[in-house]
N, C-alpha and C. Protein backbone atom coordinates (compact mmCIF):
# COMPACT_ATOMS: atom_id res chain seq x y z
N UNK A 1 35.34 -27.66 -1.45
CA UNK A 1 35.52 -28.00 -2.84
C UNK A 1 36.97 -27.67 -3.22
N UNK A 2 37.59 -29.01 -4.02
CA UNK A 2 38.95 -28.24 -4.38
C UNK A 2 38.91 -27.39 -5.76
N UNK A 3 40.20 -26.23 -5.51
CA UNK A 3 39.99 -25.08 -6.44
C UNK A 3 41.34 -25.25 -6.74
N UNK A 4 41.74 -24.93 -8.38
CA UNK A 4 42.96 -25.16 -8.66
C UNK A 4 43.48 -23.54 -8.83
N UNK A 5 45.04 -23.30 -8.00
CA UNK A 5 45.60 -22.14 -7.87
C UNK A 5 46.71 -22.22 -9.00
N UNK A 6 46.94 -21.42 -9.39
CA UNK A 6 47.99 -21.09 -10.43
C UNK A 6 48.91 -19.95 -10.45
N UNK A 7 50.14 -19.74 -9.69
CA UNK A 7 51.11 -18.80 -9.83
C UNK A 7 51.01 -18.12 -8.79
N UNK A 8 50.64 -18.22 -7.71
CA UNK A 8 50.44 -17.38 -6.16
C UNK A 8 51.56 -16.77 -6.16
N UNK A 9 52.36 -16.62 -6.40
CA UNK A 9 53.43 -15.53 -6.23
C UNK A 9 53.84 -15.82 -4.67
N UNK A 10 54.05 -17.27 -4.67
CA UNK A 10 54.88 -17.20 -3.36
C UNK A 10 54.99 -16.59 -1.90
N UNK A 11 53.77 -16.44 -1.53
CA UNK A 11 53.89 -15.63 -0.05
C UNK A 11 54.49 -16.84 1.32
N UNK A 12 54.86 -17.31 0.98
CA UNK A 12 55.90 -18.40 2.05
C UNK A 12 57.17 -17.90 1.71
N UNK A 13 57.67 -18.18 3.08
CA UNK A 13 59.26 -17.13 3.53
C UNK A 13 60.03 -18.75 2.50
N UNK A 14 59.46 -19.73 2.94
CA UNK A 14 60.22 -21.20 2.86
C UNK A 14 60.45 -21.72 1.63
N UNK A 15 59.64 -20.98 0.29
CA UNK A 15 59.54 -21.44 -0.92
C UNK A 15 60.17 -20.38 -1.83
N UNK A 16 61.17 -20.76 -2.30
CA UNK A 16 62.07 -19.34 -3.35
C UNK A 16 61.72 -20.01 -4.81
N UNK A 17 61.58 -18.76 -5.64
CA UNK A 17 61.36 -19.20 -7.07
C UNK A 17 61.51 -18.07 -7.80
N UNK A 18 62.68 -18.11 -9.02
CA UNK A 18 63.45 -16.91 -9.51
C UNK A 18 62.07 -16.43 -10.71
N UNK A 19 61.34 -17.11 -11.21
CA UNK A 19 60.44 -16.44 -11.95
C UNK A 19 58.84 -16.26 -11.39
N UNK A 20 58.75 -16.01 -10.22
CA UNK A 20 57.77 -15.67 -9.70
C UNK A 20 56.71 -17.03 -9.86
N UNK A 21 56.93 -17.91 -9.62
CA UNK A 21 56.50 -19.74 -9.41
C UNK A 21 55.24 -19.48 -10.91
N UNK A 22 55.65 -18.94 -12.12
CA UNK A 22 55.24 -19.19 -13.24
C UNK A 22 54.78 -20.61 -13.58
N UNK A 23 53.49 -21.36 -13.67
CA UNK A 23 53.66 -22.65 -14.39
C UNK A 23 53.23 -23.26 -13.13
N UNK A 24 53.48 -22.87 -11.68
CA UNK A 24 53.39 -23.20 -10.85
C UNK A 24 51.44 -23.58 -10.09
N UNK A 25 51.45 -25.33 -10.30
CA UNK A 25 49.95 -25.14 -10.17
C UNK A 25 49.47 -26.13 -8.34
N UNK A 26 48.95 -25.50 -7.92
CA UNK A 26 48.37 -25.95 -6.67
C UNK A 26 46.92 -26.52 -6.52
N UNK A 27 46.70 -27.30 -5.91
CA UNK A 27 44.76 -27.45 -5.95
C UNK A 27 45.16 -27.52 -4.45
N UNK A 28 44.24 -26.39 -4.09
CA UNK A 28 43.65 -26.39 -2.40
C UNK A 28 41.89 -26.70 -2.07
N UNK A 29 41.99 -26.73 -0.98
CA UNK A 29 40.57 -27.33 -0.56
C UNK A 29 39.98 -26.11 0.09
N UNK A 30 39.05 -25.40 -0.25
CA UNK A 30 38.06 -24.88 0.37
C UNK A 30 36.92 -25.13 0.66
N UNK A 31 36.12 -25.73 1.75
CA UNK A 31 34.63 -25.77 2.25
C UNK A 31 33.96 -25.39 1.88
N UNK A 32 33.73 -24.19 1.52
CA UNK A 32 32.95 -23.23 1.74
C UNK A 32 32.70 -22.44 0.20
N UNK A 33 33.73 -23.09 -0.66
CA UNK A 33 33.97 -22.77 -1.87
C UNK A 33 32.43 -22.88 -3.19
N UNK A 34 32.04 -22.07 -3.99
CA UNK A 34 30.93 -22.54 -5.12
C UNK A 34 29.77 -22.67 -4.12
N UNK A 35 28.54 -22.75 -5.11
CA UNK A 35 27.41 -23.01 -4.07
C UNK A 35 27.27 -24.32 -4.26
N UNK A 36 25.72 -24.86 -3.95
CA UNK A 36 25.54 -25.97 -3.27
C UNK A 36 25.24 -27.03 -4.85
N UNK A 37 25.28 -26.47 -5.88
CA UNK A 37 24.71 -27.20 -7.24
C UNK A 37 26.50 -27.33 -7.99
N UNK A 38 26.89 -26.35 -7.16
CA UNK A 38 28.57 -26.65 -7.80
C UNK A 38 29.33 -27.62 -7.11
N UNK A 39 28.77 -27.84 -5.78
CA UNK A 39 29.25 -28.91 -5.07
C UNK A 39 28.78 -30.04 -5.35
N UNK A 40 27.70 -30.09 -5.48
CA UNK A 40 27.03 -31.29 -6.18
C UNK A 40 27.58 -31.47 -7.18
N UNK A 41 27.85 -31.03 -8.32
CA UNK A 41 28.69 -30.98 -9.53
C UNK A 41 29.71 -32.13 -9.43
N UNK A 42 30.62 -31.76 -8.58
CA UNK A 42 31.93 -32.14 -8.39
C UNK A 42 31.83 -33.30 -7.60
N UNK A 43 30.95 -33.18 -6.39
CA UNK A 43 30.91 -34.81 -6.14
C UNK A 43 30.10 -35.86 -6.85
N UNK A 44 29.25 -35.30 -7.88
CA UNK A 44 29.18 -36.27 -8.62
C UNK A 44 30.24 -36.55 -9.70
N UNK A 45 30.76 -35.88 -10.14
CA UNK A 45 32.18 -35.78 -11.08
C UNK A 45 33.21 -37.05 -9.98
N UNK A 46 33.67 -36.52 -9.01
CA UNK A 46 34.42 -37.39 -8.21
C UNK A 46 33.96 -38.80 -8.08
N UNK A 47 32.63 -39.36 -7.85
CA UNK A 47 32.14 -40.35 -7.49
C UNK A 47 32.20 -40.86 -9.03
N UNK A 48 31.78 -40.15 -10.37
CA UNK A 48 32.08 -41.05 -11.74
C UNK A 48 33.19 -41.89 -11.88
N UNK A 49 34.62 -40.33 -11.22
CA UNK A 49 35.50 -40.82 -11.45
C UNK A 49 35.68 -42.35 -10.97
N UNK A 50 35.69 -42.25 -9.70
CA UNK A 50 36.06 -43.71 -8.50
C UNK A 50 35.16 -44.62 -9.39
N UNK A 51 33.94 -44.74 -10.00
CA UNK A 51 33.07 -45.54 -10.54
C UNK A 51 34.28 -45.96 -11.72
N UNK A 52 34.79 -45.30 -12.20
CA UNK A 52 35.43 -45.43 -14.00
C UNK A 52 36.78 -45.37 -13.66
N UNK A 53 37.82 -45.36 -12.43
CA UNK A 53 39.30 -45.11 -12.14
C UNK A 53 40.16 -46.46 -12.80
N UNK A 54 39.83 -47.65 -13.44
CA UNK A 54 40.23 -47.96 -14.31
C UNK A 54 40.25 -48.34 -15.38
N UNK A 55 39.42 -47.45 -16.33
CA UNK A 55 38.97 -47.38 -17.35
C UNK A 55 39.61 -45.87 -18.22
N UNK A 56 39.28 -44.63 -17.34
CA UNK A 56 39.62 -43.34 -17.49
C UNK A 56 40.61 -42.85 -17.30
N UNK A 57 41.64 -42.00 -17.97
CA UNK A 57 42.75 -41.92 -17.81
C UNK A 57 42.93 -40.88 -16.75
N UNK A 58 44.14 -40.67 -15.49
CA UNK A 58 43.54 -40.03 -14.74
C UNK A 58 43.91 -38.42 -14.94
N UNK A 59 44.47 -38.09 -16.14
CA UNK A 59 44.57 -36.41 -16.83
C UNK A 59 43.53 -35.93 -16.97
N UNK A 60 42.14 -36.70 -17.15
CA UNK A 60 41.10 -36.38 -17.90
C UNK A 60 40.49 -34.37 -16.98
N UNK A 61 41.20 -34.16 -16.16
CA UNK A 61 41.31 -33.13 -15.57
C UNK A 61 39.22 -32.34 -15.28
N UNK A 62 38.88 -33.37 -14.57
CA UNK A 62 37.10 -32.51 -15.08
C UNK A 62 36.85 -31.43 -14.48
N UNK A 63 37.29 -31.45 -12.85
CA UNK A 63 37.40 -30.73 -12.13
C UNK A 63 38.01 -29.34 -12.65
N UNK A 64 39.24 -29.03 -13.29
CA UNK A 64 39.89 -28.66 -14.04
C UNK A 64 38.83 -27.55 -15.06
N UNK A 65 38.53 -28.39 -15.89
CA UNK A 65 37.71 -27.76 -17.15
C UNK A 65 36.22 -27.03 -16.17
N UNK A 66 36.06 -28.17 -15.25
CA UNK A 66 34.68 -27.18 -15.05
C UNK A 66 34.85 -26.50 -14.02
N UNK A 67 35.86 -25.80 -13.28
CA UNK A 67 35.99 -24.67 -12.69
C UNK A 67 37.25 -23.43 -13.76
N UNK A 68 37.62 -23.75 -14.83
CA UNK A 68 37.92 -22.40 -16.14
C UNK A 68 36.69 -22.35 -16.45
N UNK A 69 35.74 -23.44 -17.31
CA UNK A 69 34.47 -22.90 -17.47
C UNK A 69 33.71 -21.94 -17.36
N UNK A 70 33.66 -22.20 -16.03
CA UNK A 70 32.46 -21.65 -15.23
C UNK A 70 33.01 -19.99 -14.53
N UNK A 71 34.66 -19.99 -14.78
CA UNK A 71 34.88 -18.29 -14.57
C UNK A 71 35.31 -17.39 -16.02
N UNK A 72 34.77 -18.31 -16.85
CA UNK A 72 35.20 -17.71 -18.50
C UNK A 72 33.76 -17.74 -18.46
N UNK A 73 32.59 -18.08 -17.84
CA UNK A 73 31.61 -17.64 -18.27
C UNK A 73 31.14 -18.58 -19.77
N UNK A 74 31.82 -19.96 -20.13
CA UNK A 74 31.75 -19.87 -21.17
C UNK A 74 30.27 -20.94 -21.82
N UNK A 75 30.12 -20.28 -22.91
CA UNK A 75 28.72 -21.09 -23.37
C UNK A 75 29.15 -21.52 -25.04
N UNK A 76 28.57 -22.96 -25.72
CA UNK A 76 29.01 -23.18 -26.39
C UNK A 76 27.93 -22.66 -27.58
N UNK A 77 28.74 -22.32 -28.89
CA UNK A 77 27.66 -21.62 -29.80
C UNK A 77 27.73 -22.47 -31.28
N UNK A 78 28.73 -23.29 -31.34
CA UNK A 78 28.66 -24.39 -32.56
C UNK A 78 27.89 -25.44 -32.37
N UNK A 79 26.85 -25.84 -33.32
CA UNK A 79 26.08 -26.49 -33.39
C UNK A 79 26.40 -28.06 -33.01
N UNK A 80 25.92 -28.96 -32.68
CA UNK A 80 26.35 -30.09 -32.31
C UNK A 80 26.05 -31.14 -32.89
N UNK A 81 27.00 -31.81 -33.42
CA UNK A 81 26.81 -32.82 -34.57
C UNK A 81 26.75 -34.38 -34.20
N UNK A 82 25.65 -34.98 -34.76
CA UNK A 82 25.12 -36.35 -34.28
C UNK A 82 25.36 -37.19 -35.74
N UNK A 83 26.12 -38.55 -35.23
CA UNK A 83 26.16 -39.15 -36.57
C UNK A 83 25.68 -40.54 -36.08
N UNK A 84 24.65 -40.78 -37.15
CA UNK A 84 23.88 -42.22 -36.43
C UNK A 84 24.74 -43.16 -37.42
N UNK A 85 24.58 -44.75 -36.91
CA UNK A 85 24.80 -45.78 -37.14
C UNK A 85 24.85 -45.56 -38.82
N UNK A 86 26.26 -46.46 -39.31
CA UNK A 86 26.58 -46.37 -40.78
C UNK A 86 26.07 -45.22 -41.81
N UNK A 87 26.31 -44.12 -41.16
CA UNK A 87 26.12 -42.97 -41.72
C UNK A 87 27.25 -42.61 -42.28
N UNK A 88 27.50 -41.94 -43.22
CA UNK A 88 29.03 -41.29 -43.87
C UNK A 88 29.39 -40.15 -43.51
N UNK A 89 30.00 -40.50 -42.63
CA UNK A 89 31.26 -39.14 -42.16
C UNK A 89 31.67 -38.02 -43.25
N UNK A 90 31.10 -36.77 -43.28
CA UNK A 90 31.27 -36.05 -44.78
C UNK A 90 32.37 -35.40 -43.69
N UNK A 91 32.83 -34.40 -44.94
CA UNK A 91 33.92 -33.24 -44.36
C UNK A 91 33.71 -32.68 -43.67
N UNK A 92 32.62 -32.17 -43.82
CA UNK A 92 32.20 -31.03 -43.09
C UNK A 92 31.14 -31.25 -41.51
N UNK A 93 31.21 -32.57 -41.51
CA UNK A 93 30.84 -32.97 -40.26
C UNK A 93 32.04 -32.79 -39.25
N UNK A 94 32.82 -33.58 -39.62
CA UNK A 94 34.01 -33.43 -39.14
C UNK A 94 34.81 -32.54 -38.59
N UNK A 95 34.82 -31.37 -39.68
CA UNK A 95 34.88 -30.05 -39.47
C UNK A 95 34.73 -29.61 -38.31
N UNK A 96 33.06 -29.25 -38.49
CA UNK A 96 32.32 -28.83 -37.17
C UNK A 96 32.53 -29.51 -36.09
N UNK A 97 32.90 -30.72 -35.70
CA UNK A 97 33.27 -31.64 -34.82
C UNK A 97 34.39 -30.97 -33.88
N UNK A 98 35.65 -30.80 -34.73
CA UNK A 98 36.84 -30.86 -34.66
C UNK A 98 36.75 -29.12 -34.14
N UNK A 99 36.08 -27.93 -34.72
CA UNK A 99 35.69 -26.94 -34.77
C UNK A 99 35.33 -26.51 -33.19
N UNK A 100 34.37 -27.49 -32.74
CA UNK A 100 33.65 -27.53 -31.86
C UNK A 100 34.34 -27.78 -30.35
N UNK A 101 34.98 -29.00 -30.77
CA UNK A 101 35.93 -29.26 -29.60
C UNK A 101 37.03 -28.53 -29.55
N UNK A 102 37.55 -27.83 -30.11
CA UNK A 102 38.23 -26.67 -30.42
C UNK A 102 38.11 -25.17 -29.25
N UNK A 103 36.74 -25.20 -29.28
CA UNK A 103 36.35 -24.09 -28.84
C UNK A 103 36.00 -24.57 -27.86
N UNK A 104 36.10 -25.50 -27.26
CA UNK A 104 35.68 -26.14 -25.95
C UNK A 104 36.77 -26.48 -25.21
N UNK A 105 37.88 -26.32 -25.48
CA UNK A 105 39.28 -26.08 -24.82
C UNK A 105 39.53 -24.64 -24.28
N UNK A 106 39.58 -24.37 -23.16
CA UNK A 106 40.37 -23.21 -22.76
C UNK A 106 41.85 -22.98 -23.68
């Protein structure tokens, strides 16, 4: 499974970097990486992608979000807002919307 690295601090003789490779992001491949429902995860994530690769922009980073996720432990606690067909968008739908996805950003 690939795992995204961030800031290794350079242990290659071959790679110099005056602020300690800050900012610096890698995705490596480990086998052996997550269990077998996290692997599944991701190859179904991968296979959406290839299904949707020109439709979806390719930042959409999923892989990304769902391995911070899943080591922030994180669970969502704002309620989730459904707006049916020609319904009026109040403020405070919106709000919570905007609120919501908010907190769903690392």
């Amino acid at each position: 499974m690939w795992k995204l690295k961030i800031a290794d601090g350079g242990n290659n003789p071959y790679i110099y970097s005056t602020n300690n490779f800050v900012g610096r992001q890698i995705w490596e491949f480990d086998p052996d990486y997550g269990i077998p429902e996290e692997r599944a995860e991701v190859k179904a994530a991968r296979e959406n992608y290839w299904k949707n690769r020109f439709q979806v922009r390719p930042s959409s980073d999923l892989l990304w979000r769902m391995q911070f996720l899943k080591e922030k432990r994180f669970k969502q606690t704002i309620r989730q807002v459904k707006v049916e067909n020609e319904e009026e968008i109040t403020y405070e739908t919106a709000t919570t919307a905007m609120r919501r996805a908010a907190h769903f950003l690392p």
